[in-house]
PDB file of N, CA and C in Angstrom:
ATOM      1  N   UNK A   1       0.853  -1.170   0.000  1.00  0.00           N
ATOM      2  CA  UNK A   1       0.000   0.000   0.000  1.00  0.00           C
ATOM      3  C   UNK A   1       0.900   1.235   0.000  1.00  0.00           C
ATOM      4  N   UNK A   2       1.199   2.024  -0.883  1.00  0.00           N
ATOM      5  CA  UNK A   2       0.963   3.718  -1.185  1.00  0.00           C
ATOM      6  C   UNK A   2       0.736   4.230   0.060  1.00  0.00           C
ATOM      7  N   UNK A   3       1.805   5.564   0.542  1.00  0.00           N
ATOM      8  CA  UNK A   3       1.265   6.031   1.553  1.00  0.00           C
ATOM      9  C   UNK A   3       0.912   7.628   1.420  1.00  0.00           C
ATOM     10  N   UNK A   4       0.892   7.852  -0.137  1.00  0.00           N
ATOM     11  CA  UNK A   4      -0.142   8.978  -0.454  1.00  0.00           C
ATOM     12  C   UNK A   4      -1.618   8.948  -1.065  1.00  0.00           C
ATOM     13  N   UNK A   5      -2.441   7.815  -0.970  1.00  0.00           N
ATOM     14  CA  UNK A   5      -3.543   7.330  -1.379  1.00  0.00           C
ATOM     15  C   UNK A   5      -4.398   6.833  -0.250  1.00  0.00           C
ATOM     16  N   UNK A   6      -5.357   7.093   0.482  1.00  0.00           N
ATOM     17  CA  UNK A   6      -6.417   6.452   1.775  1.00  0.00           C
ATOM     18  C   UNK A   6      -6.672   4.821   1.472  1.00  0.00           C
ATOM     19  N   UNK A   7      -6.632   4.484   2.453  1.00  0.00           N
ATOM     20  CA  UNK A   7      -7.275   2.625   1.755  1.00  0.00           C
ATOM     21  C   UNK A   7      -8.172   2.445   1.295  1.00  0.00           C
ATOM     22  N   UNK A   8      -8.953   3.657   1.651  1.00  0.00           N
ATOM     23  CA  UNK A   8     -10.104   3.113   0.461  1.00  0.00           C
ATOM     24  C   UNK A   8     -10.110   3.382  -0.962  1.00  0.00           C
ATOM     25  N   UNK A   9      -9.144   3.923  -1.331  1.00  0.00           N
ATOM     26  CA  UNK A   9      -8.784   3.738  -3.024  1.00  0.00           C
ATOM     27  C   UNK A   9      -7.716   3.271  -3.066  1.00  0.00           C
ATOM     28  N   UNK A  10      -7.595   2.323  -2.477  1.00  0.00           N
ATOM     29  CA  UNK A  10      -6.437   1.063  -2.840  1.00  0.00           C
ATOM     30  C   UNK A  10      -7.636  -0.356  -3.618  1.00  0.00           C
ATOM     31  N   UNK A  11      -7.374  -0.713  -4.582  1.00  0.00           N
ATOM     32  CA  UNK A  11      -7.320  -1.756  -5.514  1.00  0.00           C
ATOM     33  C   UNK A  11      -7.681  -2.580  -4.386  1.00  0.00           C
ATOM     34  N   UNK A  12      -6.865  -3.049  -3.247  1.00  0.00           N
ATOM     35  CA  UNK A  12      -7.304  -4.169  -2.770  1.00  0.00           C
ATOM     36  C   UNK A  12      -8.682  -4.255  -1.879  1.00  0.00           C
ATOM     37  N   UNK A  13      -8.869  -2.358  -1.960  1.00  0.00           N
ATOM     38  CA  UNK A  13     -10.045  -2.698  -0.759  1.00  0.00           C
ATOM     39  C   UNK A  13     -11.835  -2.816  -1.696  1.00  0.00           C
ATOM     40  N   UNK A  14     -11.064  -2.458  -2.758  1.00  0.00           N
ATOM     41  CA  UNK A  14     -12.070  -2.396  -3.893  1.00  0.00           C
ATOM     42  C   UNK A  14     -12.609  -4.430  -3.545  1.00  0.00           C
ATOM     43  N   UNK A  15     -11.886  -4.806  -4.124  1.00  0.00           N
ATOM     44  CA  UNK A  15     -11.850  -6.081  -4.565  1.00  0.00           C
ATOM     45  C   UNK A  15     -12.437  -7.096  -3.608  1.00  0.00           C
ATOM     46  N   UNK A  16     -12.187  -6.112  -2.053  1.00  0.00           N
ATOM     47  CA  UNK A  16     -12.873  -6.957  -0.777  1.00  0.00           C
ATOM     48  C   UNK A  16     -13.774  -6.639  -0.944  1.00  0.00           C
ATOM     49  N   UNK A  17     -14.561  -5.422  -1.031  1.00  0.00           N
ATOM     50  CA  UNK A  17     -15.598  -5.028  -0.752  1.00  0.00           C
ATOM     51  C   UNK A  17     -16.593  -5.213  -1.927  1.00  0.00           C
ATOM     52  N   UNK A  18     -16.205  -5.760  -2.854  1.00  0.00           N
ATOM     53  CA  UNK A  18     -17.052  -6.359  -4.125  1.00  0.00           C
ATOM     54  C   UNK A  18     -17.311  -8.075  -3.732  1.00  0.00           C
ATOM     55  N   UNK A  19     -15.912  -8.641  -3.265  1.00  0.00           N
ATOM     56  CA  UNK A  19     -16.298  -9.780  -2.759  1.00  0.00           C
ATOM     57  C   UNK A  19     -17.061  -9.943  -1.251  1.00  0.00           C
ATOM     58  N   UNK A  20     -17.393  -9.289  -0.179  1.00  0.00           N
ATOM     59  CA  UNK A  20     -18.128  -8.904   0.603  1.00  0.00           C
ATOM     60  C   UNK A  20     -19.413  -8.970  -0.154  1.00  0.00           C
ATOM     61  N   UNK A  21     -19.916  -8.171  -1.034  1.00  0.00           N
ATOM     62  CA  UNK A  21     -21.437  -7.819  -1.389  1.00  0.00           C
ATOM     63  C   UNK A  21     -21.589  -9.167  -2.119  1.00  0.00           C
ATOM     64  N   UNK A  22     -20.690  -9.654  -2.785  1.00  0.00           N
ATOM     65  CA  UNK A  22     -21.307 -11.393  -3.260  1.00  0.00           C
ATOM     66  C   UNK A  22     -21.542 -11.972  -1.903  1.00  0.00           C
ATOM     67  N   UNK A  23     -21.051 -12.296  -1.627  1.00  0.00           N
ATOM     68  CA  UNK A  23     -20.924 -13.337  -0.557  1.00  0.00           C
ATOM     69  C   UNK A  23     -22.270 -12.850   0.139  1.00  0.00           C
ATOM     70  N   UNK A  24     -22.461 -11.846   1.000  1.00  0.00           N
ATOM     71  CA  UNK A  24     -23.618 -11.826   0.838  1.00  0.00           C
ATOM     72  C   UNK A  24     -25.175 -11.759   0.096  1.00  0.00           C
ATOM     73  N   UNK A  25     -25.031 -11.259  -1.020  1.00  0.00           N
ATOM     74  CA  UNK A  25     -25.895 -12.172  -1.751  1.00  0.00           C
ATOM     75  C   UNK A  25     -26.088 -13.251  -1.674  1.00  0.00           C
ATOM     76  N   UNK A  26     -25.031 -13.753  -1.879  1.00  0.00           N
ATOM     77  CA  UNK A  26     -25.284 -15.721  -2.235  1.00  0.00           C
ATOM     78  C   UNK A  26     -25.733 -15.878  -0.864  1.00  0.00           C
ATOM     79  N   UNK A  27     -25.414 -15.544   0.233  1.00  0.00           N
ATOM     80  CA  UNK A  27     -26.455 -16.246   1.398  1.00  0.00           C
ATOM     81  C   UNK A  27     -27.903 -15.452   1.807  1.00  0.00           C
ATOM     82  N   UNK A  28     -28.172 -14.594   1.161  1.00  0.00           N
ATOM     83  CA  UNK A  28     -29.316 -14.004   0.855  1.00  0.00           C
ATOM     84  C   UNK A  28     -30.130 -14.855  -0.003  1.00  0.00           C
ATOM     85  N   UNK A  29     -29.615 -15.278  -0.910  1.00  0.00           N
ATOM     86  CA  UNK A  29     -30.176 -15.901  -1.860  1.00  0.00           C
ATOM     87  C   UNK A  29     -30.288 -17.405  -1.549  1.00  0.00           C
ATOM     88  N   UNK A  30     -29.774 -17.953  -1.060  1.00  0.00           N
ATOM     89  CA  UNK A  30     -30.011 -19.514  -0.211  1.00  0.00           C
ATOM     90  C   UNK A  30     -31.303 -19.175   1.181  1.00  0.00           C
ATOM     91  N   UNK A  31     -30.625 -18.713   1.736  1.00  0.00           N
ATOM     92  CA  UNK A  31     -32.003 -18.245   2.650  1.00  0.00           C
ATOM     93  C   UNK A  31     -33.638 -18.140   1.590  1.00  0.00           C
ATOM     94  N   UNK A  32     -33.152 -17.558   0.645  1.00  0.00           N
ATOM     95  CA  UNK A  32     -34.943 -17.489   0.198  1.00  0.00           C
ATOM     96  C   UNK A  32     -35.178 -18.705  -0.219  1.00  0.00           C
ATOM     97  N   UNK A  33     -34.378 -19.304  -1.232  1.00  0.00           N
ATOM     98  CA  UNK A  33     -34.675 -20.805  -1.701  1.00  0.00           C
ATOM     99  C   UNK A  33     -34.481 -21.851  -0.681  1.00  0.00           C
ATOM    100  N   UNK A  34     -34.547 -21.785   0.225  1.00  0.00           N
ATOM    101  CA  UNK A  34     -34.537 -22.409   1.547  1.00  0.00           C
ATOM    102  C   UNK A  34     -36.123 -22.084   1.894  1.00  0.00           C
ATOM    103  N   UNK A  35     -36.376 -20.962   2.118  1.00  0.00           N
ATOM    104  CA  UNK A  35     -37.831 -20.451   2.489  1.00  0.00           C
ATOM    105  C   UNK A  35     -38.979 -21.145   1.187  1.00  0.00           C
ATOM    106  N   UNK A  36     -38.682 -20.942   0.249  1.00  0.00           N
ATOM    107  CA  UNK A  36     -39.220 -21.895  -1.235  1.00  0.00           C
ATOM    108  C   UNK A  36     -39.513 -22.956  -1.114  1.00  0.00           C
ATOM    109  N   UNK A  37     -38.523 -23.564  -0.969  1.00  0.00           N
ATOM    110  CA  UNK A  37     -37.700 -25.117  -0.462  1.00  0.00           C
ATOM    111  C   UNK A  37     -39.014 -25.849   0.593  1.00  0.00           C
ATOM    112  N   UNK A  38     -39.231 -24.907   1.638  1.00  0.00           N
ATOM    113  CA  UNK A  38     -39.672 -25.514   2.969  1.00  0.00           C
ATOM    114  C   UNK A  38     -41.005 -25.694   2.220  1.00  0.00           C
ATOM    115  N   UNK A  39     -41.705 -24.262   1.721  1.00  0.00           N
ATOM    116  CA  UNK A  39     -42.980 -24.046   1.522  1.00  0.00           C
ATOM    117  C   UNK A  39     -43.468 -24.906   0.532  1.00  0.00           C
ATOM    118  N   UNK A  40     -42.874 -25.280  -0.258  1.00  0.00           N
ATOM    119  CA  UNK A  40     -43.068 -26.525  -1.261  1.00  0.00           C
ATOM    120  C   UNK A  40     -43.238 -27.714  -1.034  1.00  0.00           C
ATOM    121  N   UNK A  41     -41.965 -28.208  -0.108  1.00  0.00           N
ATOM    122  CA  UNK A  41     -42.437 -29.548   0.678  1.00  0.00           C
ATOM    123  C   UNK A  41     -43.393 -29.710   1.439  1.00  0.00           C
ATOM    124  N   UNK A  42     -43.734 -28.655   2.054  1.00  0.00           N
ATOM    125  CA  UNK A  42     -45.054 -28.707   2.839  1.00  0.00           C
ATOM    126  C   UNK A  42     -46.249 -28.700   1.724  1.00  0.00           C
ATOM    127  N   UNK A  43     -46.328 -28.220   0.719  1.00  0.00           N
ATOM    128  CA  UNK A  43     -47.564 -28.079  -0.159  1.00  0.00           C
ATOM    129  C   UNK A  43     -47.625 -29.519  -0.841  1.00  0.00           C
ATOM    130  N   UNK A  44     -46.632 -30.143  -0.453  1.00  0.00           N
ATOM    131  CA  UNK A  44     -46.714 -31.589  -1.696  1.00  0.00           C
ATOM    132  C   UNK A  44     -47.452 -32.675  -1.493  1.00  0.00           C
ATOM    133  N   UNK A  45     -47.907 -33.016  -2.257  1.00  0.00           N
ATOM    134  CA  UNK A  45     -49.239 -34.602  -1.737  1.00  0.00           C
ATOM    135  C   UNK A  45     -48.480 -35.678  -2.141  1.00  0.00           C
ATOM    136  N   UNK A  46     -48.267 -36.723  -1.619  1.00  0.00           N
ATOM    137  CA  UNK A  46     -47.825 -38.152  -1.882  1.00  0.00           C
ATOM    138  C   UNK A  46     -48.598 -38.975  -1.848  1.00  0.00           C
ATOM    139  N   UNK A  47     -49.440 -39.123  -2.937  1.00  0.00           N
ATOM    140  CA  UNK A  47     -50.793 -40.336  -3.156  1.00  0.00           C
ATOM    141  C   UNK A  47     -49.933 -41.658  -3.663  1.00  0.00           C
ATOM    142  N   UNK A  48     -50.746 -42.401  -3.220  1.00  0.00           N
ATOM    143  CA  UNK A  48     -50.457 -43.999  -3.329  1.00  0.00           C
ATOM    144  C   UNK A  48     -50.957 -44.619  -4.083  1.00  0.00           C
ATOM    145  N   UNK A  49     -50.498 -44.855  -5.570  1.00  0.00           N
ATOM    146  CA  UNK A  49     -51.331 -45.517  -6.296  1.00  0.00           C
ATOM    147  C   UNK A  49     -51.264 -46.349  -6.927  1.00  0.00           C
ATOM    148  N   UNK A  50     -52.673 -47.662  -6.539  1.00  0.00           N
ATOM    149  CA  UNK A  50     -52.039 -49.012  -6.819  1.00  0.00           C
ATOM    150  C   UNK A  50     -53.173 -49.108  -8.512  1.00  0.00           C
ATOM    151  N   UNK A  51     -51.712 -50.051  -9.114  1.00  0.00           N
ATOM    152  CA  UNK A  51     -52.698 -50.410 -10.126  1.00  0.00           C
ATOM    153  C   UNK A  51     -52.497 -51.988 -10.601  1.00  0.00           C
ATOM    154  N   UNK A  52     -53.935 -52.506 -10.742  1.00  0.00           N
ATOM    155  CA  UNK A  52     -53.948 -54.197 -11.375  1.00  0.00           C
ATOM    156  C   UNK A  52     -54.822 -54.109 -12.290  1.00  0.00           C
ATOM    157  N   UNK A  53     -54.072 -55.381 -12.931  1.00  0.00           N
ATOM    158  CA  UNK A  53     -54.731 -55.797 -14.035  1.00  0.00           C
ATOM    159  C   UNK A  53     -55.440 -57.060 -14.090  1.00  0.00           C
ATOM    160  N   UNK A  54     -56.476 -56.757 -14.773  1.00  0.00           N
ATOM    161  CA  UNK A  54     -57.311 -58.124 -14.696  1.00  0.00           C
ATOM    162  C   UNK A  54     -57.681 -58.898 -15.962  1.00  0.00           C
ATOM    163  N   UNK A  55     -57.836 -59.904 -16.247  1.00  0.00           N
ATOM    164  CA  UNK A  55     -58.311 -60.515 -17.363  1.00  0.00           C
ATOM    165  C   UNK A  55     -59.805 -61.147 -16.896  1.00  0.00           C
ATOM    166  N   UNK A  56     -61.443 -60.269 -17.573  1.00  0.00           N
ATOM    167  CA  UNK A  56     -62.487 -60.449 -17.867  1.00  0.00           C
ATOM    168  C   UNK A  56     -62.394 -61.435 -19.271  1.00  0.00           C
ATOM    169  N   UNK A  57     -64.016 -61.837 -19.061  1.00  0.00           N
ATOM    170  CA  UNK A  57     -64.557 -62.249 -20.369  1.00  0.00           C
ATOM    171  C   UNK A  57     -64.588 -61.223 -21.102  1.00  0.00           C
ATOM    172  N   UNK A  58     -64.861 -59.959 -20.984  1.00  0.00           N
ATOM    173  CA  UNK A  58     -64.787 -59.471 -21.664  1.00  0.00           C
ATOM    174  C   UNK A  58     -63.609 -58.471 -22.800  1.00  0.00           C
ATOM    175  N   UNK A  59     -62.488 -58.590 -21.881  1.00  0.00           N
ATOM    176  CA  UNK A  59     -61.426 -58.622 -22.611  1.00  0.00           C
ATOM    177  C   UNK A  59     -60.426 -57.580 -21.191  1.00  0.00           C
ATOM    178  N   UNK A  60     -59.618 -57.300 -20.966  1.00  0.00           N
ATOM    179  CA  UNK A  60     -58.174 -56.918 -20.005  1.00  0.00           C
ATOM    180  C   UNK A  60     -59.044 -55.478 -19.151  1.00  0.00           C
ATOM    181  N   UNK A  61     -58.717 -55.615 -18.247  1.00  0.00           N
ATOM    182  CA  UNK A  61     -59.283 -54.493 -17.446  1.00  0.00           C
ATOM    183  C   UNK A  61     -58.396 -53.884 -16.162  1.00  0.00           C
ATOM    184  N   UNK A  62     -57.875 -52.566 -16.202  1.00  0.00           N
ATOM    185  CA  UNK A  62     -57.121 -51.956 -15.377  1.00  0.00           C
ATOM    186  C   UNK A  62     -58.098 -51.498 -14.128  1.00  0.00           C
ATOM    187  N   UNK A  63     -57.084 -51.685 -12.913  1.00  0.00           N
ATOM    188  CA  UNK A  63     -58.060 -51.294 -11.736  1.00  0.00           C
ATOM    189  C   UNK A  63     -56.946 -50.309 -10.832  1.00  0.00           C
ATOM    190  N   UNK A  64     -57.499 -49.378 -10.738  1.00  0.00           N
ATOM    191  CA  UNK A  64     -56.865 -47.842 -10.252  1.00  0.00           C
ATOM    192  C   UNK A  64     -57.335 -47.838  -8.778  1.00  0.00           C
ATOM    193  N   UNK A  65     -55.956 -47.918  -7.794  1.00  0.00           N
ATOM    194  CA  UNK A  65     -57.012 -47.817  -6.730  1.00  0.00           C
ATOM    195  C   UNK A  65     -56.106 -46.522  -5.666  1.00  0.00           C
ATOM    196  N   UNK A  66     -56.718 -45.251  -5.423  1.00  0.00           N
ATOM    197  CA  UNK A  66     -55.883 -44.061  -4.600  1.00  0.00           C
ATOM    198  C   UNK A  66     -56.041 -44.414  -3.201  1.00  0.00           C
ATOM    199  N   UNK A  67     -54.941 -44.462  -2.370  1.00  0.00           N
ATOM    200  CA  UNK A  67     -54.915 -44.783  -0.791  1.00  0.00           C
ATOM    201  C   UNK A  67     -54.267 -43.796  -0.350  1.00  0.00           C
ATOM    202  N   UNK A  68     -53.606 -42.660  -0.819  1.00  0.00           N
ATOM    203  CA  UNK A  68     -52.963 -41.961  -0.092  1.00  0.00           C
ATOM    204  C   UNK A  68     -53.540 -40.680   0.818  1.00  0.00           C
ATOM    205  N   UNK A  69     -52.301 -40.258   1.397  1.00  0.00           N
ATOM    206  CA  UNK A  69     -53.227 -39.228   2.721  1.00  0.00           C
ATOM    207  C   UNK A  69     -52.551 -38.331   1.541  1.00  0.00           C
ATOM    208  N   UNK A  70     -54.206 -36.988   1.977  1.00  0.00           N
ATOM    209  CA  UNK A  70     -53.993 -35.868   1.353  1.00  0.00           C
ATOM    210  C   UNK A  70     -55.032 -34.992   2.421  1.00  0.00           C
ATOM    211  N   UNK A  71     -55.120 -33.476   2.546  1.00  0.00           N
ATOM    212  CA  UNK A  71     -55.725 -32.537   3.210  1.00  0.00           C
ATOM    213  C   UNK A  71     -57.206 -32.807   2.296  1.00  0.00           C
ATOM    214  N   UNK A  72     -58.343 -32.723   3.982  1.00  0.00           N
ATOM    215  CA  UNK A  72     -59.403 -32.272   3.047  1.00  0.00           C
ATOM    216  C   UNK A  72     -60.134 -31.103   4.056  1.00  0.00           C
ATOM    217  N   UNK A  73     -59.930 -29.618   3.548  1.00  0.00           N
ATOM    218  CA  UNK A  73     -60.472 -28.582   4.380  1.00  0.00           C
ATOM    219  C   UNK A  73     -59.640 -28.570   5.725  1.00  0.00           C
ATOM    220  N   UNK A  74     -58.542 -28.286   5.863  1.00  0.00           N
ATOM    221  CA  UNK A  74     -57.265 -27.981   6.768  1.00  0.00           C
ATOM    222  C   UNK A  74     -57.032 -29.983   7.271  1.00  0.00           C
ATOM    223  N   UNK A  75     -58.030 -30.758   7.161  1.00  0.00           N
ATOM    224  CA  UNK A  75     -57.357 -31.994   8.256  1.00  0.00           C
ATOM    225  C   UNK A  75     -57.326 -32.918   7.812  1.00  0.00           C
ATOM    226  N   UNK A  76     -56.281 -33.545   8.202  1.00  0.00           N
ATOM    227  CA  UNK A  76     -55.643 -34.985   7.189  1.00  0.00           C
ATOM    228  C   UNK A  76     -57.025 -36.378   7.602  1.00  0.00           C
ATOM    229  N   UNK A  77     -56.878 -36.607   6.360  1.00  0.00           N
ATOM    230  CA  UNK A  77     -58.072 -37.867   5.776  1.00  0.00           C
ATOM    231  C   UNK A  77     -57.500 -38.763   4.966  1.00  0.00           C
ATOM    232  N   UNK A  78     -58.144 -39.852   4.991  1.00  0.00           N
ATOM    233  CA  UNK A  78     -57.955 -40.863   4.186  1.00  0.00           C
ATOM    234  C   UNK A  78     -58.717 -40.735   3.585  1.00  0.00           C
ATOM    235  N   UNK A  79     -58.767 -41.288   2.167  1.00  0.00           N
ATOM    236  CA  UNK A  79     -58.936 -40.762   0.753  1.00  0.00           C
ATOM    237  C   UNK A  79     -59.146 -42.621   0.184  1.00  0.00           C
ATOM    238  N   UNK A  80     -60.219 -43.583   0.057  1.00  0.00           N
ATOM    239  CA  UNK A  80     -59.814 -44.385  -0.888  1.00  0.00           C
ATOM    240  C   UNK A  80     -61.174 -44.925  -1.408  1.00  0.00           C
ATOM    241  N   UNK A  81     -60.587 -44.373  -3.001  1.00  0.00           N
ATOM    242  CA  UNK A  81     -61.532 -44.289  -4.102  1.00  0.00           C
ATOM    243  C   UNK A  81     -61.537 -45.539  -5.057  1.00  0.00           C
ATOM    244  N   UNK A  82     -61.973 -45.838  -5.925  1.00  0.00           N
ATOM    245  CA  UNK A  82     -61.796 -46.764  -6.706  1.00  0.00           C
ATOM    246  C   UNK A  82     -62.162 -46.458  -8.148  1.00  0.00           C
ATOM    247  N   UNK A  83     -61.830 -46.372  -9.588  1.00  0.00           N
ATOM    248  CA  UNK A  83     -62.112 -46.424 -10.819  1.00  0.00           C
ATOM    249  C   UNK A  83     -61.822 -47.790 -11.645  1.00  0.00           C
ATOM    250  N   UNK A  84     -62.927 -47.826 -12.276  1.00  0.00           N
ATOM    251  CA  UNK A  84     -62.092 -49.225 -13.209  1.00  0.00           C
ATOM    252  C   UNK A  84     -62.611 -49.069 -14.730  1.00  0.00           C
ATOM    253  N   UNK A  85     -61.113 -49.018 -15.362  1.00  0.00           N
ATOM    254  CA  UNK A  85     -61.209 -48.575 -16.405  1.00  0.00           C
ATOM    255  C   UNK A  85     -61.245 -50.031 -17.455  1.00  0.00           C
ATOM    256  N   UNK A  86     -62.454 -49.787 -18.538  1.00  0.00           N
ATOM    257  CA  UNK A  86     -62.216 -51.103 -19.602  1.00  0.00           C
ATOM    258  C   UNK A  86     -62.236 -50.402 -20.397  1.00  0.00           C
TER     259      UNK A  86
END
């Protein structure tokens, strides 16, 4: 360091203080996708769904059956429906 120039127009303090404002960003920016992150996993449904097949007289028949827990009006329920598709 120059001892007719202040440190703060020295080159090196430039260079900290640019790498300072990243660095915080980038953990600014993890913090929100962290906050994303949480709010997403919490919004996600994991249904259970079984499927068989059957052989009718009348020719191959798929059977759809949903067991999984999902929200109904804020409180967790069981959910099991049945479709059968020919």
């Amino acid at each position: 360091m120059s001892d007719d120039r202040p440190w703060y127009r020295e080159p090196e303090t430039f260079v900290a203080v640019a790498a300072l404002i990243v660095s915080v960003s980038a953990v600014a920016v993890g913090i929100y996708e962290a906050a994303l992150q949480r709010a997403h996993d919490r919004a996600e449904v994991w249904p259970h769904v079984e499927l068989s097949t059957y052989i009718t007289p009348k020719g191959a028949a798929l059977f759809v059956e949903n067991t999984g827990d999902h929200q109904i009006g804020g409180r967790h329920g069981r959910w099991q429906g049945t479709t059968e598709l020919e």
